[in-house]
Protein backbone atom coordinates (compact mmCIF):
# COMPACT_ATOMS: atom_id res chain seq x y z
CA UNK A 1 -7.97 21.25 10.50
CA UNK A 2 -7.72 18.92 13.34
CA UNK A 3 -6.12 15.97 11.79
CA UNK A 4 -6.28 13.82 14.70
CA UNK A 5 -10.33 13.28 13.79
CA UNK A 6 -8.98 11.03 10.67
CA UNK A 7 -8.27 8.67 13.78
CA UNK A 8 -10.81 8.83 15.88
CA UNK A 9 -13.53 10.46 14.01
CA UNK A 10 -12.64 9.71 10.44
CA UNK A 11 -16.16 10.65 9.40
CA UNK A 12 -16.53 13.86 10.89
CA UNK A 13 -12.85 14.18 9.52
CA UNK A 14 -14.16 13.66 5.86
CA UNK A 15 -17.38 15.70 6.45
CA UNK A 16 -15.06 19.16 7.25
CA UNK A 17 -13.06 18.23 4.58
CA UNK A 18 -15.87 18.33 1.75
CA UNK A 19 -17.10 21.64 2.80
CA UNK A 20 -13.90 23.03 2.16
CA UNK A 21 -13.44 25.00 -1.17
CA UNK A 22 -10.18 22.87 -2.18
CA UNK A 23 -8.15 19.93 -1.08
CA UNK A 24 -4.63 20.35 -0.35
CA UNK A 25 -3.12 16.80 -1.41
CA UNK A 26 0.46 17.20 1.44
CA UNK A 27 -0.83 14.77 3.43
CA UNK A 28 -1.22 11.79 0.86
CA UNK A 29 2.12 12.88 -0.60
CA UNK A 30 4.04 12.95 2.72
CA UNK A 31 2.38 9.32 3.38
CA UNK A 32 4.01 8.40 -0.04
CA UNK A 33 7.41 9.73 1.02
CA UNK A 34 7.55 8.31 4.65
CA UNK A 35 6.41 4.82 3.66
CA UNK A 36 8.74 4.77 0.85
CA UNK A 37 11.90 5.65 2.63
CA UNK A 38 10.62 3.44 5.56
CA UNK A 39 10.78 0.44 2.86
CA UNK A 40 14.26 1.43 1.28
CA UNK A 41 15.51 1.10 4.80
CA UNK A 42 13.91 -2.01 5.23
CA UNK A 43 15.03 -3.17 1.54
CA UNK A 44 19.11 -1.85 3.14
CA UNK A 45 18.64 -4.05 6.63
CA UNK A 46 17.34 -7.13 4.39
CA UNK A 47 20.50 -6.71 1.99
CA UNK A 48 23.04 -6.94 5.70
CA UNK A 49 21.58 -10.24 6.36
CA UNK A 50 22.44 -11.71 3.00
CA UNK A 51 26.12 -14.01 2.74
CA UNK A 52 27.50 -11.22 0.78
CA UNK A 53 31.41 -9.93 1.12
CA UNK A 54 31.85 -7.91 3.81
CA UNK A 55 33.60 -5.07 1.45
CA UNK A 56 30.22 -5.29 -0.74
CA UNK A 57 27.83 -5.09 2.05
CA UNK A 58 27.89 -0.94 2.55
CA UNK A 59 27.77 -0.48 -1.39
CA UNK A 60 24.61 -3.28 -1.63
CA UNK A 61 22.96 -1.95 1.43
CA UNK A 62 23.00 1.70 0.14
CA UNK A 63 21.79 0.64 -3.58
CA UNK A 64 19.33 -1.68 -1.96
CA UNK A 65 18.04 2.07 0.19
CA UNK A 66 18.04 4.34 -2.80
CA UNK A 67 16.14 1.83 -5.17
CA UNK A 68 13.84 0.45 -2.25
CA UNK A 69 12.64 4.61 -2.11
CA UNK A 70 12.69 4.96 -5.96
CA UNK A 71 10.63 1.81 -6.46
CA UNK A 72 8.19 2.36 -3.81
CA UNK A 73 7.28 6.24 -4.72
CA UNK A 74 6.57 5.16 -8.37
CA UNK A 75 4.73 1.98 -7.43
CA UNK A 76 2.63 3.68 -4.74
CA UNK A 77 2.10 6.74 -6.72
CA UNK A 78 1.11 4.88 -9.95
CA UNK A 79 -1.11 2.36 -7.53
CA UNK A 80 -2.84 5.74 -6.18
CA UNK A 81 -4.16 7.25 -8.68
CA UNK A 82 -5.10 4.10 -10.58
CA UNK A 83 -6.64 2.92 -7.67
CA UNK A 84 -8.22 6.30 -7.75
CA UNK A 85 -9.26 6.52 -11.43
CA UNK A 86 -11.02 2.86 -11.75
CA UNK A 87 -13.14 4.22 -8.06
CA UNK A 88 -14.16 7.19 -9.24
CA UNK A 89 -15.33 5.66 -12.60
CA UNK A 90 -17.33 2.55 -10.77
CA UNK A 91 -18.55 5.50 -7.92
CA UNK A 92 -19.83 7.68 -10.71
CA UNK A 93 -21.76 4.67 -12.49
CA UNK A 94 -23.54 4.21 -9.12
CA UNK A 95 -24.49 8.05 -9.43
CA UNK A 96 -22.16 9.16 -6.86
CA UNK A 97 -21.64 13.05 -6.84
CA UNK A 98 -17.41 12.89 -6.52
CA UNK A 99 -14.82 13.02 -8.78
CA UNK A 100 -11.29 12.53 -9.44
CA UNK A 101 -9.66 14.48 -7.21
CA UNK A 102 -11.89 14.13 -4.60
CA UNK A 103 -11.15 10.38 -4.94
CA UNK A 104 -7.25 10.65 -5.08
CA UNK A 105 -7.86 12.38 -1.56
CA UNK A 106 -9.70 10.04 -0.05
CA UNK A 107 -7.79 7.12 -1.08
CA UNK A 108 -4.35 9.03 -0.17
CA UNK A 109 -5.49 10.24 3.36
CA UNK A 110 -6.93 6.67 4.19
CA UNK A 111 -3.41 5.02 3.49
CA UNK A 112 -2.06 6.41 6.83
CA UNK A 113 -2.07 3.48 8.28
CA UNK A 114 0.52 1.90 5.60
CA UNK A 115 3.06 4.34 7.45
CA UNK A 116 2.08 2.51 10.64
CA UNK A 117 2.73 -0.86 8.69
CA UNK A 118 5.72 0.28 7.52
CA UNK A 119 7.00 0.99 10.80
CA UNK A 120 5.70 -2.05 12.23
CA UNK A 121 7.97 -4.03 9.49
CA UNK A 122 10.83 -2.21 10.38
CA UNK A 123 11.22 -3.38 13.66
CA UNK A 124 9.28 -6.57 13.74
CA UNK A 125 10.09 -8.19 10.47
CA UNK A 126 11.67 -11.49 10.52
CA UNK A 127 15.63 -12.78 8.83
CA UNK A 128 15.71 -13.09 5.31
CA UNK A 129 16.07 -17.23 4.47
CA UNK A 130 17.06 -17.89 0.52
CA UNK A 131 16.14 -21.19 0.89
CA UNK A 132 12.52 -20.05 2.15
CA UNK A 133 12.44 -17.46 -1.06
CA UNK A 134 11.63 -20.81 -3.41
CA UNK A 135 8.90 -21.39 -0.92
CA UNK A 136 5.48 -20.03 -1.64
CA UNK A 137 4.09 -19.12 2.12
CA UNK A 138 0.24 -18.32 2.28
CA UNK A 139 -0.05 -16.99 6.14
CA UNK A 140 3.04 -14.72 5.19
CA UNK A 141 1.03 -13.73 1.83
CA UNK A 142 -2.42 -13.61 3.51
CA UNK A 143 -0.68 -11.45 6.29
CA UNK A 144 0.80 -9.33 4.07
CA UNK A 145 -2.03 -7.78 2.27
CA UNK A 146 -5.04 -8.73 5.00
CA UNK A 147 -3.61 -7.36 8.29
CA UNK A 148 -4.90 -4.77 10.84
CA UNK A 149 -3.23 -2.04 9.05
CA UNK A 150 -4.64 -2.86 5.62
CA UNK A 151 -8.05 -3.32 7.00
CA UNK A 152 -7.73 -0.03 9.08
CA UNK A 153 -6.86 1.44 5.32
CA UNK A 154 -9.53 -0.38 3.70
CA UNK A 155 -12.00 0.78 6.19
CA UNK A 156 -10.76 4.86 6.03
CA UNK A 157 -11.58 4.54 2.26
CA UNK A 158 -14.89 3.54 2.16
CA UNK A 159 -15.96 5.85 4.46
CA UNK A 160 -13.71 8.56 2.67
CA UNK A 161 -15.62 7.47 -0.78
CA UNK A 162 -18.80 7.32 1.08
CA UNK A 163 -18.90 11.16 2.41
CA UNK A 164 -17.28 12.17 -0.56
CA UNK A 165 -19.59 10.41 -3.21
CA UNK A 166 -22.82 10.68 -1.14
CA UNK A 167 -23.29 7.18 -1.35
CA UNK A 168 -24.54 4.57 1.38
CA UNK A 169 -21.36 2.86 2.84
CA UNK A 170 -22.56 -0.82 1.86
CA UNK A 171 -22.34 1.02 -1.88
CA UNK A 172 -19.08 2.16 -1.73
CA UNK A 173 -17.70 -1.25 0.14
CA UNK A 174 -18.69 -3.03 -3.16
CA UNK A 175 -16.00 -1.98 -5.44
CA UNK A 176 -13.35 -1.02 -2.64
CA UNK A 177 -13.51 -4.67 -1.11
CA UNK A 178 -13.78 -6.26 -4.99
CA UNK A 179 -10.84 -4.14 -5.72
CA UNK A 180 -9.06 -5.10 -3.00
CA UNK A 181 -9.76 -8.61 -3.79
CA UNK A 182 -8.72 -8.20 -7.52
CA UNK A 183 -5.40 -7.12 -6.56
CA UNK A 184 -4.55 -9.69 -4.18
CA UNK A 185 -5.74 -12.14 -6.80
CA UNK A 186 -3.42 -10.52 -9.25
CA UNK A 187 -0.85 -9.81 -6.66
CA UNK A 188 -1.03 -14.02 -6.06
CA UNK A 189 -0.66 -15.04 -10.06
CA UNK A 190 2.75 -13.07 -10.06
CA UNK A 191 4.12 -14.46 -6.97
CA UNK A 192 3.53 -18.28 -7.85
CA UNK A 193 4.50 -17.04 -11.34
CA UNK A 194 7.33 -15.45 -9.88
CA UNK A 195 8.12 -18.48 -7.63
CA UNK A 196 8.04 -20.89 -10.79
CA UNK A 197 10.22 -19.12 -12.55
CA UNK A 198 13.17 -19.20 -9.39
CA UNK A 199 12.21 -22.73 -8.91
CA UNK A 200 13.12 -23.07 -12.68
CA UNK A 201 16.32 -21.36 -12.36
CA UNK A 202 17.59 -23.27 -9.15
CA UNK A 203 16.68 -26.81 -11.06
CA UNK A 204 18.54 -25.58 -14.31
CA UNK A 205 21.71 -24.59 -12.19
CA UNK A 206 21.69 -28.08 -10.15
C-alpha cells in the first residue's frame, strides 16, 4: 500500500483501503506513539525554562518527559476511540454501512497531521511566562485547536468516514465538524474553569 496517497490522494487512499479484507491498525498506533513522545519532550524543554534549582532541573525535566508520554498515550488513545464510538453511532443513524473498526481507522490514519503539529511545536513554540499562565489567551486557544494541522486532520476524517460509511461528504461533515465544535466548547469551560481556580489560588496566597 502506497501510503504516500493519504497525502496527496487521501480518497483514492481510503478507497484501496476498504477493499481490503482487514485493516491493520500500526499506523494509527505509531501516530499515537510519535506524537506522544514528541509532547513529553516538549513537556521536558518547557520544565528547563522554569526558575527552578539548577540541581532539580535534570530530575523535573525527565519526570516532566516520562509523564508528558504517559499522559498523552492515554489521553489520545481514550480520545480515539471515543471519538470513534460516538461517529460510528451518529454515522450508523444516518444509515451509513461502517462500523467500529472501520471508524477507529479512519479517525487514527487522518490524525497524521497531529505528528506534523507536534513537530511544528517542538521547534516553534514560544517561552513559558507564569505570569501569562493566569491569563486566559483566545488567539493562543483558537490557534491551538483551529490551525492548519487540525483542519488538515479534520478534513482526512470526513473523507475517511465518507468512503468508509458510503455517505455523501456534506453528511459525514455534520457530526465531525459538531464534534469538533463540542470539544472545543468543552475544552474552553475547563480552561476558564481551570484559570479561575489559579486566579483563586494566587489571590488567597497574596
Amino acid at each position: 500500500m502506497n501510503y504516500i496517497n493519504l497525502l496527496i490522494h487521501p480518497v483514492r487512499f481510503f478507497r484501496n483501503q476498504l477493499e481490503k479484507e482487514k485493516l491493520t491498525y500500526w499506523i494509527p498506533i505509531m501516530i499515537i506513539i510519535l506524537v506522544s513522545i514528541l509532547t513529553g519532550i516538549i513537556a521536558g524543554n518547557t520544565a528547563t525554562q522554569l526558575d527552578l534549582p539548577e540541581d532539580q532541573v535534570a530530575m523535573v525535566k525527565i519526570i516532566s518527559i516520562i509523564s508528558g508520554i504517559i499522559g498523552s498515550v492515554i489521553s489520545m488513545t481514550a480520545g480515539w476511540l471515543i471519538k470513534s464510538g460516538i461517529l460510528n453511532f451518529i454515522l450508523k443513524k444516518m444509515n451509513g454501512e461502517g462500523d467500529f473498526k472501520k471508524a477507529t481507522y479512519a479517525i487514527g490514519v487522518a490524525s497524521f497531521p497531529m505528528v506534523l503539529h507536534a513537530i511544528f511545536n517542538l521547534f516553534f513554540s514560544g517561552p513559558v511566562s507564569l505570569e501569562m499562565s493566569y491569563e486566559f489567551d483566545w488567539i493562543n486557544f483558537l490557534s491551538g485547536i483551529f490551525n492548519v494541522f487540525s483542519i488538515w486532520e479534520l478534513v482526512l476524517t470526513i473523507i475517511g468516514l465518507s468512503v468508509f460509511y458510503g455517505l455523501s461528504y456534506k453528511k459525514t461533515a455534520i457530526p465531525v465538524i459538531g464534534l469538533k465544535l463540542l470539544t472545543a466548547a468543552v475544552s474552553l469551560v475547563i480552561s476558564l474553569a481551570s484559570l479561575s481556580s489559579l486566579s483563586g489560588l494566587s489571590n488567597l496566597e497574596q
